[in-house]
Protein backbone atom coordinates (compact mmCIF):
# COMPACT_ATOMS: atom_id res chain seq x y z
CA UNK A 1 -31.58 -38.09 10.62
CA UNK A 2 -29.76 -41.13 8.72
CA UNK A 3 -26.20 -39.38 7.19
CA UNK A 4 -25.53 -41.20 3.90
CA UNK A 5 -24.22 -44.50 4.22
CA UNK A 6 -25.32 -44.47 8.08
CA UNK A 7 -27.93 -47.34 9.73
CA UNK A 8 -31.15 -46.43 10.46
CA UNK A 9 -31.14 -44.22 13.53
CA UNK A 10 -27.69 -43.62 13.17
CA UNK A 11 -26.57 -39.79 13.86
CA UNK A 12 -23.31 -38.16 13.23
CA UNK A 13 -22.15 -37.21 17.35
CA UNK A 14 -20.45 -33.64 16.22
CA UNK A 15 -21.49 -31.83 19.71
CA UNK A 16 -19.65 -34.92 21.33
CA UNK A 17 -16.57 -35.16 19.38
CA UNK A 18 -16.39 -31.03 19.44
CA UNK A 19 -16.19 -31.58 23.39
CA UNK A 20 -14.28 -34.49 22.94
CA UNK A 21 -11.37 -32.67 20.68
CA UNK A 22 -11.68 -29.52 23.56
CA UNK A 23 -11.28 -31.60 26.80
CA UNK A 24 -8.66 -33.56 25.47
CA UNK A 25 -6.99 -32.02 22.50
CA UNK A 26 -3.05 -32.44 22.39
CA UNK A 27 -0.97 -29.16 22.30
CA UNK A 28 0.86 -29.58 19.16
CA UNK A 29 2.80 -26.77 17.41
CA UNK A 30 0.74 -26.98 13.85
CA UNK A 31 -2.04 -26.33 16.22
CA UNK A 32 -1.49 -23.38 17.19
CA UNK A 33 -3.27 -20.40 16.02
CA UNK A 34 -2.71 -18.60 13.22
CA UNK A 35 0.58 -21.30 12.66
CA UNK A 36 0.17 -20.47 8.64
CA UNK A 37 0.37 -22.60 6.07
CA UNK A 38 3.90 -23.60 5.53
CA UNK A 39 4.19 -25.22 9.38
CA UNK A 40 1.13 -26.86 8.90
CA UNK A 41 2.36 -28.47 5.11
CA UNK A 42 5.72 -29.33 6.39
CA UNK A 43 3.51 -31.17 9.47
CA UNK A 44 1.17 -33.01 7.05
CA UNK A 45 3.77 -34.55 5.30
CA UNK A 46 5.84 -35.51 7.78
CA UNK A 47 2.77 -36.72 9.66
CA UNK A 48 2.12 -39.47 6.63
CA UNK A 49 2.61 -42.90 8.02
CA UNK A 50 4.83 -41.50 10.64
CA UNK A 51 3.83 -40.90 14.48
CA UNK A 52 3.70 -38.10 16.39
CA UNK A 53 6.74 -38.49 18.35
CA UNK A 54 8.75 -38.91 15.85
CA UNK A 55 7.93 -36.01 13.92
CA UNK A 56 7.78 -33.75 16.70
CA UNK A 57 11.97 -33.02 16.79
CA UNK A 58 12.43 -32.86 13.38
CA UNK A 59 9.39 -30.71 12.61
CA UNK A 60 10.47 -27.97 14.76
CA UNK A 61 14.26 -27.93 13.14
CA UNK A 62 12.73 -27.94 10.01
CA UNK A 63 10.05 -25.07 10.89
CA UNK A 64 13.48 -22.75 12.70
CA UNK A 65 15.48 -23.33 9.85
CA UNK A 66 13.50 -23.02 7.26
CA UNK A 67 10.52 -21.06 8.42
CA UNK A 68 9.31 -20.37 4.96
CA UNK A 69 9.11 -21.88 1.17
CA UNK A 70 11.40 -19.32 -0.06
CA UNK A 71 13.88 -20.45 2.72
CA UNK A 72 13.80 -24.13 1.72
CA UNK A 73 14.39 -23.32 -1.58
CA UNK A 74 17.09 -21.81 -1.73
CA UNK A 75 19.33 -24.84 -0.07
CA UNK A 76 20.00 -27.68 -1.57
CA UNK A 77 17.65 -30.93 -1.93
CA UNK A 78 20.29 -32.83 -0.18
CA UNK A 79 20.29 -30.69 2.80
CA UNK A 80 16.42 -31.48 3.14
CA UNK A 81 17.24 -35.23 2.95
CA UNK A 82 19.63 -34.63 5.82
CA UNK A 83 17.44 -32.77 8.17
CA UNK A 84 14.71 -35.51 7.33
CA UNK A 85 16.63 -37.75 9.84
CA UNK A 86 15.15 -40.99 10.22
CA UNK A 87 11.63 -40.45 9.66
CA UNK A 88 11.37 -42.37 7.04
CA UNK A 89 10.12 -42.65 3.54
CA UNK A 90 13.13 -39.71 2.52
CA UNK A 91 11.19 -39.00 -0.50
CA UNK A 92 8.84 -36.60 1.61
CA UNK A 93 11.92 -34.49 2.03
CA UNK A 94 12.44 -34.10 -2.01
CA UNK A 95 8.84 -33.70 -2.30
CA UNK A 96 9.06 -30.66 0.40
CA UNK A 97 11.49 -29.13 -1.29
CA UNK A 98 10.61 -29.27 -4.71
CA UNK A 99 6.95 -27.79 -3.57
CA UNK A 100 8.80 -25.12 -1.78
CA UNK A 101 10.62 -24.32 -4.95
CA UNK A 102 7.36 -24.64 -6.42
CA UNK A 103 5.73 -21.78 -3.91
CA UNK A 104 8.32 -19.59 -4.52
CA UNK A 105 7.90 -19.82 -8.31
CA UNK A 106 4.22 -19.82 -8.96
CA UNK A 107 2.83 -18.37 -5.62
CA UNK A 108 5.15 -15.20 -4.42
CA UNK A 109 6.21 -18.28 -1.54
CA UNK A 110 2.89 -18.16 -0.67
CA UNK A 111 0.77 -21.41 0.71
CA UNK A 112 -2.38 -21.06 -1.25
CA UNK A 113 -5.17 -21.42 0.61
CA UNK A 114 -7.58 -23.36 -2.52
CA UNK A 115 -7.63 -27.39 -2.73
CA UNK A 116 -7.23 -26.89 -6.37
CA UNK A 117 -4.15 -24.78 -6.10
CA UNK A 118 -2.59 -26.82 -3.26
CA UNK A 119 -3.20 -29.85 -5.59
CA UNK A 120 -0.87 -28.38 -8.44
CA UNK A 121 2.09 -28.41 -6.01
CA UNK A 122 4.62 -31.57 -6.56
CA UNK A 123 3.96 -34.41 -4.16
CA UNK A 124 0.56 -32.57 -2.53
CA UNK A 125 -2.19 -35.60 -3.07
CA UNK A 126 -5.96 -35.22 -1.74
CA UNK A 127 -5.60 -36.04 1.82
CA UNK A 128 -2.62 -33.28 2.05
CA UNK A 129 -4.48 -30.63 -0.10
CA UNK A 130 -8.22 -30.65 1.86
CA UNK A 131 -5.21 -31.12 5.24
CA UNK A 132 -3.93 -28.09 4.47
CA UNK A 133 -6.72 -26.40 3.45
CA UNK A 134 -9.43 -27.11 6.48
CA UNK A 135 -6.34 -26.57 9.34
CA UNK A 136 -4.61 -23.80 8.00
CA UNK A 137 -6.83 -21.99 6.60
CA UNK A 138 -10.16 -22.94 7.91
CA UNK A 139 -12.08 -24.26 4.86
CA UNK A 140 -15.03 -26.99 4.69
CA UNK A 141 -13.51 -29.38 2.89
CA UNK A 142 -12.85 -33.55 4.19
CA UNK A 143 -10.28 -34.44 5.94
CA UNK A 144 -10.51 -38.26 5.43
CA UNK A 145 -7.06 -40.16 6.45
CA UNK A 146 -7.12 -43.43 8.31
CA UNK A 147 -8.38 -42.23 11.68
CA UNK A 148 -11.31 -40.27 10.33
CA UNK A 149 -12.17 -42.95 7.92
CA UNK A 150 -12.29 -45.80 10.69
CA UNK A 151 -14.74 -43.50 13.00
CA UNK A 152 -16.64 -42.90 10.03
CA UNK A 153 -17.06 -46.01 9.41
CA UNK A 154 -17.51 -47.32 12.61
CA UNK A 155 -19.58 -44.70 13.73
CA UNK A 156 -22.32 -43.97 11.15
CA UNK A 157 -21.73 -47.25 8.94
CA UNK A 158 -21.70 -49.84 11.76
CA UNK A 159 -18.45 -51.90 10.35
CA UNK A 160 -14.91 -51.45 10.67
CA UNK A 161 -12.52 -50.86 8.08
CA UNK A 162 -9.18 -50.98 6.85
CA UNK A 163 -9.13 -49.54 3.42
CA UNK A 164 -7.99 -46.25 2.60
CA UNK A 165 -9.71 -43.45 1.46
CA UNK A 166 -11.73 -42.99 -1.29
CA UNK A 167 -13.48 -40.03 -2.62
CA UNK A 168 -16.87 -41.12 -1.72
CA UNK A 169 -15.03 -42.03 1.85
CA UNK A 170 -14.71 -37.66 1.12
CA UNK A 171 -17.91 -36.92 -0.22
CA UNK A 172 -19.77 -38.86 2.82
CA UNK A 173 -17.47 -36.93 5.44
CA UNK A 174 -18.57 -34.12 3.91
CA UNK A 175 -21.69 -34.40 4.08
CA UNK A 176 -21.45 -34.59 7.67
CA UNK A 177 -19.48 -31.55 8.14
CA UNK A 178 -21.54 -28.81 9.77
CA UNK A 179 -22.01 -25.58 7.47
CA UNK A 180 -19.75 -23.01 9.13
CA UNK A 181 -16.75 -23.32 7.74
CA UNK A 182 -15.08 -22.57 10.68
CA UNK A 183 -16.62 -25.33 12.95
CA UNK A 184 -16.38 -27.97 10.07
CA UNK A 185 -12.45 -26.97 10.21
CA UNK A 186 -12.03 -28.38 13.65
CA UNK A 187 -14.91 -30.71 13.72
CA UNK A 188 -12.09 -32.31 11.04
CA UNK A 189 -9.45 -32.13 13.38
CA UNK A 190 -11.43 -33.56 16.44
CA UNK A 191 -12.62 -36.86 14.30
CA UNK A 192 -9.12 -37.47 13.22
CA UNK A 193 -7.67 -36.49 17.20
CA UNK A 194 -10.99 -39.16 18.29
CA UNK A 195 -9.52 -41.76 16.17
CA UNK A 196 -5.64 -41.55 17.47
CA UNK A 197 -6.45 -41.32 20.80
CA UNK A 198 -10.39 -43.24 21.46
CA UNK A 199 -11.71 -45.18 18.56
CA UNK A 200 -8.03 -46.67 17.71
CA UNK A 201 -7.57 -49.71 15.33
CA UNK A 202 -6.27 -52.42 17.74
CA UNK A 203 -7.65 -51.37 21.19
CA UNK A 204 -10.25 -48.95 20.84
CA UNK A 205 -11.64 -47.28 24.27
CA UNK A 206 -15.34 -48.02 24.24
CA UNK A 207 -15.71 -48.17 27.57
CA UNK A 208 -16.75 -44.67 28.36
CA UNK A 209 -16.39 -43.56 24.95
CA UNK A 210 -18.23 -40.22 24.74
CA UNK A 211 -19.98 -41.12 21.39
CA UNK A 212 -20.50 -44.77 22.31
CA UNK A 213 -24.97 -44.01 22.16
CA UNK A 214 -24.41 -42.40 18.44
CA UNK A 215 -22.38 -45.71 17.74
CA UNK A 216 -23.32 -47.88 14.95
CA UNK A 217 -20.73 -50.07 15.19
CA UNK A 218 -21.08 -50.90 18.99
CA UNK A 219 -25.07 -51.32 18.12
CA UNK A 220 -23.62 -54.08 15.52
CA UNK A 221 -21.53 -55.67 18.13
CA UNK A 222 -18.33 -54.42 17.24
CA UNK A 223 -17.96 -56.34 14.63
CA UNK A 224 -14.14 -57.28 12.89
CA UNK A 225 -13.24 -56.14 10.12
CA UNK A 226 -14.19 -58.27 6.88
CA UNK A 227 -10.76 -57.21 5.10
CA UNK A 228 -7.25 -56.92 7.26
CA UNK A 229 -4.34 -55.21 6.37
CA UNK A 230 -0.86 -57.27 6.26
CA UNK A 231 1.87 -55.93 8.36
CA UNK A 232 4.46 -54.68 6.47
CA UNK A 233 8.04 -55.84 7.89
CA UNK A 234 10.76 -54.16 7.30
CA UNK A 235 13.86 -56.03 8.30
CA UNK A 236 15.29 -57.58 5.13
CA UNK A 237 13.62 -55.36 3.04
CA UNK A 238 14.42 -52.84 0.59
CA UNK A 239 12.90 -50.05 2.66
CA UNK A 240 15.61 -51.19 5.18
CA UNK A 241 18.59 -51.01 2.65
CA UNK A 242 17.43 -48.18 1.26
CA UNK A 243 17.17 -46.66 4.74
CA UNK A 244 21.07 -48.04 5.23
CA UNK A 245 22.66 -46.71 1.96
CA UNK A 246 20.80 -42.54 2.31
CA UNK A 247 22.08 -42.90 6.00
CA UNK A 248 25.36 -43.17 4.81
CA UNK A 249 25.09 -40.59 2.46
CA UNK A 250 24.01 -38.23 5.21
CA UNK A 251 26.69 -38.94 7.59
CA UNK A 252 29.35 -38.95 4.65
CA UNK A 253 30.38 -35.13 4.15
CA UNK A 254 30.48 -34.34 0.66
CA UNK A 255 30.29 -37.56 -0.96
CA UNK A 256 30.71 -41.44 0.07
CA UNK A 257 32.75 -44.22 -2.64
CA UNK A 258 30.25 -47.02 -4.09
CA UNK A 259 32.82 -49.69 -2.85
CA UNK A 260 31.63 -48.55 0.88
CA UNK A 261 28.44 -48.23 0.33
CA UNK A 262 28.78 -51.69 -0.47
CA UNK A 263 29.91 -52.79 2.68
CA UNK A 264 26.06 -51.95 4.15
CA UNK A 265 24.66 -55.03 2.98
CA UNK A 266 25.74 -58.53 2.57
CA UNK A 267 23.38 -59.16 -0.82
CA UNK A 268 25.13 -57.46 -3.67
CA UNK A 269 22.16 -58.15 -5.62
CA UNK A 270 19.83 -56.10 -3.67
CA UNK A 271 22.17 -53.57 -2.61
CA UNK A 272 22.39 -52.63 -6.38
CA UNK A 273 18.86 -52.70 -6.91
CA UNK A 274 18.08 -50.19 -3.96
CA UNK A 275 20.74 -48.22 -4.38
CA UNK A 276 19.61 -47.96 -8.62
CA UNK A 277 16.09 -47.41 -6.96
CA UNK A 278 17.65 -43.99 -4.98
CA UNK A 279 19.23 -42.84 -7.93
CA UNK A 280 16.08 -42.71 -9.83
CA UNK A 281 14.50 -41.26 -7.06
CA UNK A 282 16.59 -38.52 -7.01
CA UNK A 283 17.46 -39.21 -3.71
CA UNK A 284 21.41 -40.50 -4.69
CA UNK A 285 23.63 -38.77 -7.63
CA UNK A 286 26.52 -40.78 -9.03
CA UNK A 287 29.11 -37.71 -9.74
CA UNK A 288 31.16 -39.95 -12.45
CA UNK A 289 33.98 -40.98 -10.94
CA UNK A 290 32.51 -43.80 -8.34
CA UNK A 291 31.54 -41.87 -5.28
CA UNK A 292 27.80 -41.03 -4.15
CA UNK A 293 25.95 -37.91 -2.98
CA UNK A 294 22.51 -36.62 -1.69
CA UNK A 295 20.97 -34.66 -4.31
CA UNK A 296 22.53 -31.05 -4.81
């Protein structure tokens, strides 16, 4: 059978990458059965454009001290910025929060276990919803993030790819997904465990790859990618200023004076501008009187 999208010929490997995610499946904490919905949210987010190791630490303070919405809520936003650490991207940590509050408001401080109703919490997107959805609570829906969608495409469309996801990206994945709900679920999480640790984007193992046969892209020649993404940098950048000034504000106690925040960054210029950008973020409160805090 030819999935949608695939070459003729072209079949979708699930026995393979089922045996593939069992032999060789890492041991992860949001892994582990019956983990509930709250670990595996607080993973998802934290997993966004972040690696493993990184999150690993700060995912298991987060999950002891706050091991559920109602928990998280009731502390303040800048205490979640300061147990984000230096993952990154400090927005996630507001975002947490706010759909913790969010939980305990609307849902009893309950994860729902619907796309839909995951979708109507602040900060939860598609990717995070169907996440959410398929790994905590065993659903059929797509899990499409970068991994999946480079097998995908390699796999049953014969090219590589760089994009991100789209929902027809979600609606072909789907289509793939076996009927039981329950296999689909970690059919889901063997494509995207495949795709970090076989069919990577730089160095991908195709020699013995286990669905190398089923392979359109190998048929093609492995061909490049049409379309490459630019690195992003990230010294001299706002990201890293940003990064500089909410670092500060972490390590400063209560609150930290403008005049040395200043001091982080030789451009005055841009060290206005980013920290402006963190006070409309949320993620920085002027109190009045020229001193700084995390959100309270």
């Amino acid at each position: 059978m030819t999935p949608p999208g695939g070459a003729p010929g072209t079949v979708f490997p699930v026995d393979d990458l089922l045996q593939f995610y069992a032999d060789h499946r890492r041991d992860l904490p949001w892994r582990a059965p019956g983990v509930g919905g709250w670990p595996v949210l607080i993973s998802e987010v934290m997993l966004q454009q972040t690696p493993v190791a990184r999150v690993l630490p700060v995912y298991l303070e987060w999950v002891a001290r706050w091991p559920t919405p109602a928990d998280l809520a009731a502390d303040a936003p800048g205490d979640a910025v300061r147990a984000w650490g230096r993952l990154g991207y400090p927005r996630r940590a507001l975002r947490l929060h706010a759909a913790a509050t969010a939980l305990v408001q609307r849902f009893g401080g309950v994860v729902p276990d619907t796309v839909e109703e995951l979708l109507s919490l602040p900060g939860v997107g598609e990717y995070t919803a169907r996440a959410v959805a398929a790994f905590a609570f065993g659903r059929r829906e797509p899990v499409v993030d970068t991994n999946v969608l480079r097998v995908l495409s390699r796999v049953v469309r014969g090219v590589d790819t760089q994009a991100s996801a789209t929902a027809a990206d979600r609606r072909e994945m789907a289509a793939l997904l076996p009927q039981d709900a329950a296999v689909a679920a970690v059919l889901s999480v063997a494509v995207m465990e495949f795709g970090a640790l076989v069919c990577t984007s730089r160095s991908p193992g195709c020699d013995g790859c286990p669905v190398r046969p089923d392979c359109a892209w190998w048929a093609a020649g492995r061909p490049p990618p049409t379309v490459r993404r630019k690195a992003q940098g990230f010294a001299g950048t706002d990201r890293q200023v940003r990064g500089l000034i909410v670092g500060a504000l972490r390590a400063g106690g209560e609150s930290v004076s403008e005049d040395d925040l200043a001091t982080l960054w030789p451009d005055p210029v841009q060290w206005r501008r980013c920290l402006d950008s963190l006070i409309v973020d949320g993620l920085a409160v002027p109190d009045g009187s020229g001193r700084i805090t995390l959100p309270r």
